[in-house]
N, C-alpha and C. Protein backbone atom coordinates (compact mmCIF):
# COMPACT_ATOMS: atom_id res chain seq x y z
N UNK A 1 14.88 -6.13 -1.22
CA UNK A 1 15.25 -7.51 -1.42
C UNK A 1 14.62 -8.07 -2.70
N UNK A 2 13.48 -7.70 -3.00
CA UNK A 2 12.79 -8.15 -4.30
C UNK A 2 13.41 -7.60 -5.35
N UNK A 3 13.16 -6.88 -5.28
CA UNK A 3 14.61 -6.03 -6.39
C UNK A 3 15.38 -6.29 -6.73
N UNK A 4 16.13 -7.09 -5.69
CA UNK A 4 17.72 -7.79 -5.90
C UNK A 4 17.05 -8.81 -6.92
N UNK A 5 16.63 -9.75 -6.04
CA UNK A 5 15.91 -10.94 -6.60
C UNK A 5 15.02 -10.90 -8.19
N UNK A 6 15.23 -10.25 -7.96
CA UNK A 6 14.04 -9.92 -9.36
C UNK A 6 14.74 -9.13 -10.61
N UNK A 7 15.42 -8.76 -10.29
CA UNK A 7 16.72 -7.85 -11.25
C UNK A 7 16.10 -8.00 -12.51
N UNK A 8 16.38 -9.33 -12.89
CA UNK A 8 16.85 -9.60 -14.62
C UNK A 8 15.38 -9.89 -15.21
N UNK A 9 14.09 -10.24 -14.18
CA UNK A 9 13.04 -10.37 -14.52
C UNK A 9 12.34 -9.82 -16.03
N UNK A 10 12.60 -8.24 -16.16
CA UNK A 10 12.10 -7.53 -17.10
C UNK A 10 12.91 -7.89 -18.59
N UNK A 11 14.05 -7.91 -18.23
CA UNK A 11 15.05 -8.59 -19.78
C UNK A 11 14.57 -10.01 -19.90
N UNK A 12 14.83 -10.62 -18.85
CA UNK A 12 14.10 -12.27 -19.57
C UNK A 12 12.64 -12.33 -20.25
N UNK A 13 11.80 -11.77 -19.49
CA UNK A 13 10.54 -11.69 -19.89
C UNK A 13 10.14 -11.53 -21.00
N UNK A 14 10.87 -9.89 -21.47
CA UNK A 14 10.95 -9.17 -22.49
C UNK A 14 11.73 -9.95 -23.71
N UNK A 15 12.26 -10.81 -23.40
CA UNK A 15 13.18 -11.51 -24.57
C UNK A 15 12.26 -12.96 -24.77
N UNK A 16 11.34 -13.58 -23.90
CA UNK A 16 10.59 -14.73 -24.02
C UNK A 16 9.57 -14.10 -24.76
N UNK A 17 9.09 -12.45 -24.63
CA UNK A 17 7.59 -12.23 -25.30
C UNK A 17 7.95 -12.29 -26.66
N UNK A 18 9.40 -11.60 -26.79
CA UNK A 18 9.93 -11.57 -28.37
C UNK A 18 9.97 -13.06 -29.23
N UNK A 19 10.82 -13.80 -28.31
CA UNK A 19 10.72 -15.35 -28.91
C UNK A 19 9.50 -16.18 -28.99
N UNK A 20 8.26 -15.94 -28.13
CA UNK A 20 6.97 -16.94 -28.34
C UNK A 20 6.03 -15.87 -28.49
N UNK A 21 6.27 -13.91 -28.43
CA UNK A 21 4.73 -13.41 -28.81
C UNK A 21 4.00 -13.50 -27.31
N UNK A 22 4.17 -14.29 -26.63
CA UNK A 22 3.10 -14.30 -24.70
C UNK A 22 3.72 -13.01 -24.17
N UNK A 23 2.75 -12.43 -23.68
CA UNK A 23 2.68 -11.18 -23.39
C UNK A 23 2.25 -11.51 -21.51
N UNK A 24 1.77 -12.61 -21.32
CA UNK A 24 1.54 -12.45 -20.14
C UNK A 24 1.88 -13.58 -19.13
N UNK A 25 2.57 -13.65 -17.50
CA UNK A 25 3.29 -14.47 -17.12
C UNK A 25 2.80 -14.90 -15.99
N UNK A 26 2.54 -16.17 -15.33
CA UNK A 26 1.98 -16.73 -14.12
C UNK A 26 3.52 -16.41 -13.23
N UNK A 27 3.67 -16.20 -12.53
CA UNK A 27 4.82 -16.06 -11.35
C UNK A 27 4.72 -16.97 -9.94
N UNK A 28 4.83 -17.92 -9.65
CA UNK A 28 4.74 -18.43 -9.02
C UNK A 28 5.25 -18.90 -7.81
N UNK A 29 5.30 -20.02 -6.81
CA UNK A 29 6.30 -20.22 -5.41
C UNK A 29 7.73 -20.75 -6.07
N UNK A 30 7.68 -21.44 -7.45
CA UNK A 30 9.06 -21.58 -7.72
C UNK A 30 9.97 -20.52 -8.40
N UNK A 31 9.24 -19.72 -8.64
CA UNK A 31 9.82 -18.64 -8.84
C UNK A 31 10.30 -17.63 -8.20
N UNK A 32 9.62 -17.77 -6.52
CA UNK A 32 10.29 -16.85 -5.77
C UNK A 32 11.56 -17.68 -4.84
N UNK A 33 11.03 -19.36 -4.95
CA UNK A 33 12.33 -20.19 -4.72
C UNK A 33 13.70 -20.00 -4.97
N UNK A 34 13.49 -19.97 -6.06
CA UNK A 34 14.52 -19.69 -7.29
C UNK A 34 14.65 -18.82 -8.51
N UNK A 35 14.16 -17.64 -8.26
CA UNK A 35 14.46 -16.42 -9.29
C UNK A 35 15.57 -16.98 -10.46
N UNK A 36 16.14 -17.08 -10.52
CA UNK A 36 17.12 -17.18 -11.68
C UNK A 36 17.22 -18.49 -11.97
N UNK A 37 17.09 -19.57 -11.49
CA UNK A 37 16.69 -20.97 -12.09
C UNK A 37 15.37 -20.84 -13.06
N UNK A 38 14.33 -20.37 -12.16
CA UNK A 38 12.84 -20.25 -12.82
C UNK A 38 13.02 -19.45 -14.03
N UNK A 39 13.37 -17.87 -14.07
CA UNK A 39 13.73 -17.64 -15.26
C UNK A 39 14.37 -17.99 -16.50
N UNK A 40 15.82 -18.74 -16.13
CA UNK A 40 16.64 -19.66 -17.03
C UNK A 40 15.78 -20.78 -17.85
N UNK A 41 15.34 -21.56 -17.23
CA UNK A 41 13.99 -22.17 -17.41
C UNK A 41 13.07 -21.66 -18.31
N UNK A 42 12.94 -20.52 -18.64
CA UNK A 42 11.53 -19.98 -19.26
C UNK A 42 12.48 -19.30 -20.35
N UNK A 43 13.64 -18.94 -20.35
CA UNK A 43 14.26 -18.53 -21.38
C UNK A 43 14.55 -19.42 -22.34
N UNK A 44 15.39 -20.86 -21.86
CA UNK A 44 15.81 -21.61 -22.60
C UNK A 44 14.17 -22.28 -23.39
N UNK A 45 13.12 -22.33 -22.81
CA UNK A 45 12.10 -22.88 -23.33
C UNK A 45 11.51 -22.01 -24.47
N UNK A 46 11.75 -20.70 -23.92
CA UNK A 46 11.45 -19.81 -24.99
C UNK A 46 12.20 -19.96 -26.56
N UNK A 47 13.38 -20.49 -26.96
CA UNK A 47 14.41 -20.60 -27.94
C UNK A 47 13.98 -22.04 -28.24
N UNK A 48 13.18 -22.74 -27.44
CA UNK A 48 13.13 -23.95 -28.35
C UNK A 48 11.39 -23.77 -28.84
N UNK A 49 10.89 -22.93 -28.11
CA UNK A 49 9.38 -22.40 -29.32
C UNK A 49 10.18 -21.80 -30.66
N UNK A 50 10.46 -20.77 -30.49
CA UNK A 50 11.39 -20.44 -31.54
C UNK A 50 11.78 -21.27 -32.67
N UNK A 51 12.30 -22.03 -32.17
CA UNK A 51 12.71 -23.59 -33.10
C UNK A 51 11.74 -23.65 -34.02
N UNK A 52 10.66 -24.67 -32.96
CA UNK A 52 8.78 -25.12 -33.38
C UNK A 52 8.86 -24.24 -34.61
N UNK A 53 8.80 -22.78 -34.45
CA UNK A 53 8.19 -22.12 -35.30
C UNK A 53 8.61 -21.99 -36.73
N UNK A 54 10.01 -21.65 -36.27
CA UNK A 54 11.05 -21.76 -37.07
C UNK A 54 10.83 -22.59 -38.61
N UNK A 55 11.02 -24.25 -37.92
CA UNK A 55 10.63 -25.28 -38.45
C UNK A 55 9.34 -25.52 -39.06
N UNK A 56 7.90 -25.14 -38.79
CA UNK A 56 7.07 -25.39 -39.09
C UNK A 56 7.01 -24.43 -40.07
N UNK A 57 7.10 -23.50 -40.21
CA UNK A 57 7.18 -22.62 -40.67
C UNK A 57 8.42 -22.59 -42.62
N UNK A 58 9.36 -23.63 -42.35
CA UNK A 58 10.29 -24.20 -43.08
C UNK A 58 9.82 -25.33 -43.92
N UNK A 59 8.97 -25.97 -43.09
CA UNK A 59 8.33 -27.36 -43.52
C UNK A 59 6.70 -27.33 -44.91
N UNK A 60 6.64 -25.58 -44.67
CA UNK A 60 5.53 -25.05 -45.61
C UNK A 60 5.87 -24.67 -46.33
């Protein structure tokens, strides 16, 4: 059952360490709530660090 639930875990993860560099992840009760909300969540947040960086990085 975790397995199911947990599927896409390693690709999201792996694509948030790429976009912010964090290598390491708190997992929590909303995350076993909602596996794929919680992840979606941490992806889309991941692309707007990205941005931050992006930008700051533009602004020098």
């Amino acid at each position: 059952m975790c397995a199911d639930l947990f599927r896409d875990f390693q690709f999201g993860l792996k694509l948030i360490q790429q976009n912010t560099g964090r290598n390491t992840f708190e997992i929590g009760p909303e995350a076993v709530q909602n596996p794929n909300k919680y992840l979606s969540d941490l992806v889309v947040a991941s692309y707007g660090a990205t941005t931050k960086v992006a930008d700051a990085r533009a602004a020098t």
